[in-house]
N, C-alpha and C. Protein backbone atom coordinates (compact mmCIF):
# COMPACT_ATOMS: atom_id res chain seq x y z
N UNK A 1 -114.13 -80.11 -92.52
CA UNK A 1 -112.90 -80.54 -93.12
C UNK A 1 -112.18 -81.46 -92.13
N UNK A 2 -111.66 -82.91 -92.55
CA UNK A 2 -111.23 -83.53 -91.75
C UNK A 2 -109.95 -82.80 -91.60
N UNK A 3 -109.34 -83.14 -90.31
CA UNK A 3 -107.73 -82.96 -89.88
C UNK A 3 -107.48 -84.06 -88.75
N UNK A 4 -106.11 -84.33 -88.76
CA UNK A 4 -105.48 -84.99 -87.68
C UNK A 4 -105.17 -84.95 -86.69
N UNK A 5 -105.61 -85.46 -85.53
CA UNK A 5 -105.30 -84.90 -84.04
C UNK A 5 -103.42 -85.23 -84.01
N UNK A 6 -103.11 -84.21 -83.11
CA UNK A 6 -101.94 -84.68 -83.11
C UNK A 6 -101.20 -84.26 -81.44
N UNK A 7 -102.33 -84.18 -81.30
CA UNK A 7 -101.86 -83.69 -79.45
C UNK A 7 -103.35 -83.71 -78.60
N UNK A 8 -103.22 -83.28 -77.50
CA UNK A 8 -104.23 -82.81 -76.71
C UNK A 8 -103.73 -81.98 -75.37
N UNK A 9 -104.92 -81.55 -74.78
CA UNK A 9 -104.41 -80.66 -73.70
C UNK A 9 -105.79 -80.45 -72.54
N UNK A 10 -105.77 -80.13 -71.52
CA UNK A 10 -107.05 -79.87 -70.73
C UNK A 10 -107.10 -78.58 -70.80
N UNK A 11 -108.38 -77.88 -70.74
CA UNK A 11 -108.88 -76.65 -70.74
C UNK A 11 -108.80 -76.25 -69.53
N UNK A 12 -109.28 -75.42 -69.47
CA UNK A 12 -109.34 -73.92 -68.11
C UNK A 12 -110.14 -75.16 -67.24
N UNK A 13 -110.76 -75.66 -67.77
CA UNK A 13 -112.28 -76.71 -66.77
C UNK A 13 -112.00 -78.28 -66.83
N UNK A 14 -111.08 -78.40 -66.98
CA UNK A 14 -110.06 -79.37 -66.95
C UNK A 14 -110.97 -80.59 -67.78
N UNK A 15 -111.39 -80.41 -69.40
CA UNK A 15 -111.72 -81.10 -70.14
C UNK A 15 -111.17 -81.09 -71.14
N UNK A 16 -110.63 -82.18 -71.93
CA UNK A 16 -110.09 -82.41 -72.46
C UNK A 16 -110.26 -82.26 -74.19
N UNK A 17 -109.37 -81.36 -74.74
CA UNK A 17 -109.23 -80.81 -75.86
C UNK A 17 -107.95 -81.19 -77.14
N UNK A 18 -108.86 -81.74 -78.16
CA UNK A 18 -107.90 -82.30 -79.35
C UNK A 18 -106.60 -81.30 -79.62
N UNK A 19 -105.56 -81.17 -80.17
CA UNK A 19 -104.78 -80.41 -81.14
C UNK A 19 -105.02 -81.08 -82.25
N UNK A 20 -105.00 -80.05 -83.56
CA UNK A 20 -105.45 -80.62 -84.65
C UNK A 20 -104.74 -79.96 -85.74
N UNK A 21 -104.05 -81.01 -86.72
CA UNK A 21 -103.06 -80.79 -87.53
C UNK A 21 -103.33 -78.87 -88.15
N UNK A 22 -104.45 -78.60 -87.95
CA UNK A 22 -104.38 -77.48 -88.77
C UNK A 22 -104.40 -75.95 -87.79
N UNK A 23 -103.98 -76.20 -86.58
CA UNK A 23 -103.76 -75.62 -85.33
C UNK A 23 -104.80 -75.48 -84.91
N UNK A 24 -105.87 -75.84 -85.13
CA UNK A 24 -107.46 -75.22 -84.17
C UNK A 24 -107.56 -76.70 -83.32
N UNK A 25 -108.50 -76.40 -82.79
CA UNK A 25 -108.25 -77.51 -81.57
C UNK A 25 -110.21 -77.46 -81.27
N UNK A 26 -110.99 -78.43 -80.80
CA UNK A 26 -112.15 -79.22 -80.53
C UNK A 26 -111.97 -80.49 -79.46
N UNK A 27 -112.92 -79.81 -78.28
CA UNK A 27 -113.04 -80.47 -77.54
C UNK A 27 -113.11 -82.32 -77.89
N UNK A 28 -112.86 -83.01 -76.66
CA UNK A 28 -113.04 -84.33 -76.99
C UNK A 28 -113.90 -85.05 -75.67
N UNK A 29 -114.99 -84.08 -75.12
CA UNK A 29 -115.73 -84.94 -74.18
C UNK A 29 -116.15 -86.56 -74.19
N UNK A 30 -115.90 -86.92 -72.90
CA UNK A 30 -116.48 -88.09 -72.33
C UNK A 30 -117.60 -88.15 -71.33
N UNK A 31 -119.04 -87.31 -72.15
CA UNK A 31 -120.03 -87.19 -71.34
C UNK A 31 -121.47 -88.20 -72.06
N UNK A 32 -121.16 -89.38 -71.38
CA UNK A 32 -122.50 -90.32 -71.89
C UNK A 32 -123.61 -89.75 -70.73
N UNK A 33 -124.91 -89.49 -71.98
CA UNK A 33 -124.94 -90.46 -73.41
C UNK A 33 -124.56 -89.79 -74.30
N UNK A 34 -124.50 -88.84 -74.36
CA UNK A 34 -124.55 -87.72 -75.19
C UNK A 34 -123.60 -87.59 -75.92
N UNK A 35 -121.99 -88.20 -75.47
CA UNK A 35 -120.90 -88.26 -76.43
C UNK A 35 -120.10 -89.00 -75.48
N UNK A 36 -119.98 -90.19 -76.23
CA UNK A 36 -119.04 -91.34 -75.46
C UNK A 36 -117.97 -91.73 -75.86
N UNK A 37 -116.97 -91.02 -74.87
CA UNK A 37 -115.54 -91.12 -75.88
C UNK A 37 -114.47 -91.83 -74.80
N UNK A 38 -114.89 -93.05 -74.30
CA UNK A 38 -113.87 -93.26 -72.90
C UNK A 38 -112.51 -93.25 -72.95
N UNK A 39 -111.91 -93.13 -73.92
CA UNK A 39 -110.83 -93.70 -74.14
C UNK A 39 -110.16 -91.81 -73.93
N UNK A 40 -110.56 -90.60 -73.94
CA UNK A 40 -110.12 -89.67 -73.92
C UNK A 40 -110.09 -89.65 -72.63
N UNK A 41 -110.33 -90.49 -71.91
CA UNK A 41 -110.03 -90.90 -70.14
C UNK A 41 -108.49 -90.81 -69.28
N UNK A 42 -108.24 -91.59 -70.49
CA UNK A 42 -107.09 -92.48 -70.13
C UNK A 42 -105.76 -91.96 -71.16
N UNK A 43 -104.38 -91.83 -70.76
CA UNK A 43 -103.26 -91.91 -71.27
C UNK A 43 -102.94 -92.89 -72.73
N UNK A 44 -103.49 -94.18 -72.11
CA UNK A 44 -103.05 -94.86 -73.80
C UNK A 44 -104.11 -94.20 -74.81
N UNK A 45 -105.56 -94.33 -74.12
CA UNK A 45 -106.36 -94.04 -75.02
C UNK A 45 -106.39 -93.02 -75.85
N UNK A 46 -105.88 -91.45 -75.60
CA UNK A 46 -105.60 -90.64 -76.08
C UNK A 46 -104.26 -90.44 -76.91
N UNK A 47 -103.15 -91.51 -76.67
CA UNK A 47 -102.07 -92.07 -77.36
C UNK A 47 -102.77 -92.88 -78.75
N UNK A 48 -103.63 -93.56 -78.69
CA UNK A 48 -103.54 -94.73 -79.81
C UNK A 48 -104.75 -93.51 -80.35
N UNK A 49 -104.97 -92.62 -80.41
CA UNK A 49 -106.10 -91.88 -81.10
C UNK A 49 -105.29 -90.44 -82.06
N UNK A 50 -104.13 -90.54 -81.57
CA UNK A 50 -103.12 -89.67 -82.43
C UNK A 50 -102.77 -89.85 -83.71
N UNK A 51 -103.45 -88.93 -84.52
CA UNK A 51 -103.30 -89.40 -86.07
C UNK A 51 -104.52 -89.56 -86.74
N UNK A 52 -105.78 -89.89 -85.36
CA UNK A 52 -107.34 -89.97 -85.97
C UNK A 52 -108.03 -88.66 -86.38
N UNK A 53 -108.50 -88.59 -87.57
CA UNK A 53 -108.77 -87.71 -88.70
C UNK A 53 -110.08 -87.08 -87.65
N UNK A 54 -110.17 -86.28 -87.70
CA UNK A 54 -111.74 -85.29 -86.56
C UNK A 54 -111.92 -84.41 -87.84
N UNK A 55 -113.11 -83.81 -86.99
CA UNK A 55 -113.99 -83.18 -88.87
C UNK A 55 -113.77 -81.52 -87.61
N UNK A 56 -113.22 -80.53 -88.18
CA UNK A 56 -112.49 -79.50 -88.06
C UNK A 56 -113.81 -78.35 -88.05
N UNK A 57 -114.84 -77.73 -87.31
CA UNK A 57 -115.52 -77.36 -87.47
C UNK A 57 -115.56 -75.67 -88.00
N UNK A 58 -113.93 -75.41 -87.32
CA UNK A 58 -113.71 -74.11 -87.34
C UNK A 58 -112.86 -73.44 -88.92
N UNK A 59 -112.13 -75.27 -89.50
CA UNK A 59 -111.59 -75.30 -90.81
C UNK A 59 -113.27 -74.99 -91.60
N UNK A 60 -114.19 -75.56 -91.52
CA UNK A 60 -115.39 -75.52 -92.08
C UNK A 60 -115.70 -74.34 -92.66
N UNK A 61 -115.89 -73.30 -91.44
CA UNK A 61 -116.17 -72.16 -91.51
C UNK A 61 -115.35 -71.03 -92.37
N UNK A 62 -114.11 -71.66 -92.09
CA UNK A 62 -112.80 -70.55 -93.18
C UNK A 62 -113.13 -71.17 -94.11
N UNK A 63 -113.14 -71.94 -94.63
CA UNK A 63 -112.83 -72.77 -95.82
C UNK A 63 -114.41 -73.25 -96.61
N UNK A 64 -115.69 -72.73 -96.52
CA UNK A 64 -116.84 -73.74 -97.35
C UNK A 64 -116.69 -73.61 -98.36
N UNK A 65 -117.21 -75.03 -98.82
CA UNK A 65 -117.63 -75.83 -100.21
C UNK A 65 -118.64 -75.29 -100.40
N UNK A 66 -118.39 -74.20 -102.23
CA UNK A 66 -119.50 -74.03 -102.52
C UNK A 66 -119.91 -74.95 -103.38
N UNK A 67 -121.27 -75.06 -104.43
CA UNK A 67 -121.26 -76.00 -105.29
C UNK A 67 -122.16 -75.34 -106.20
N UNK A 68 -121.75 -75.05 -107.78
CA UNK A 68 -122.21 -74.61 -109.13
C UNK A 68 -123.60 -74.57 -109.26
């Protein structure tokens, strides 16, 4: 289920973790190759990404689509 980031915060391991409109929260690593997110680096970058829709893995789980 998509939701909206609307914050972030560093973890216990000082990596960096979305807030997400629907209070659950998903990491936002910057570990290439494997997930290249540079901009969760940096202050603006994590500014101009506020409001970007992330797919909610933990909404998923409360919430599945069944289908008829």
């Amino acid at each position: 289920m998509q939701q909206a980031i609307i914050g972030f915060h560093l973890d216990d391991e000082q990596h960096w973790v979305a807030d997400l409109a629907c209070s659950h929260a998903q990491h936002v690593r910057h570990n290439p190759p494997w997930q290249n997110r540079p901009w969760v680096t940096t202050e603006a970058g994590r500014k101009e990404k506020l409001g970007m829709m992330l797919e909610c893995k933990q909404c998923d789980k409360n919430f599945p689509i069944y289908s008829d």
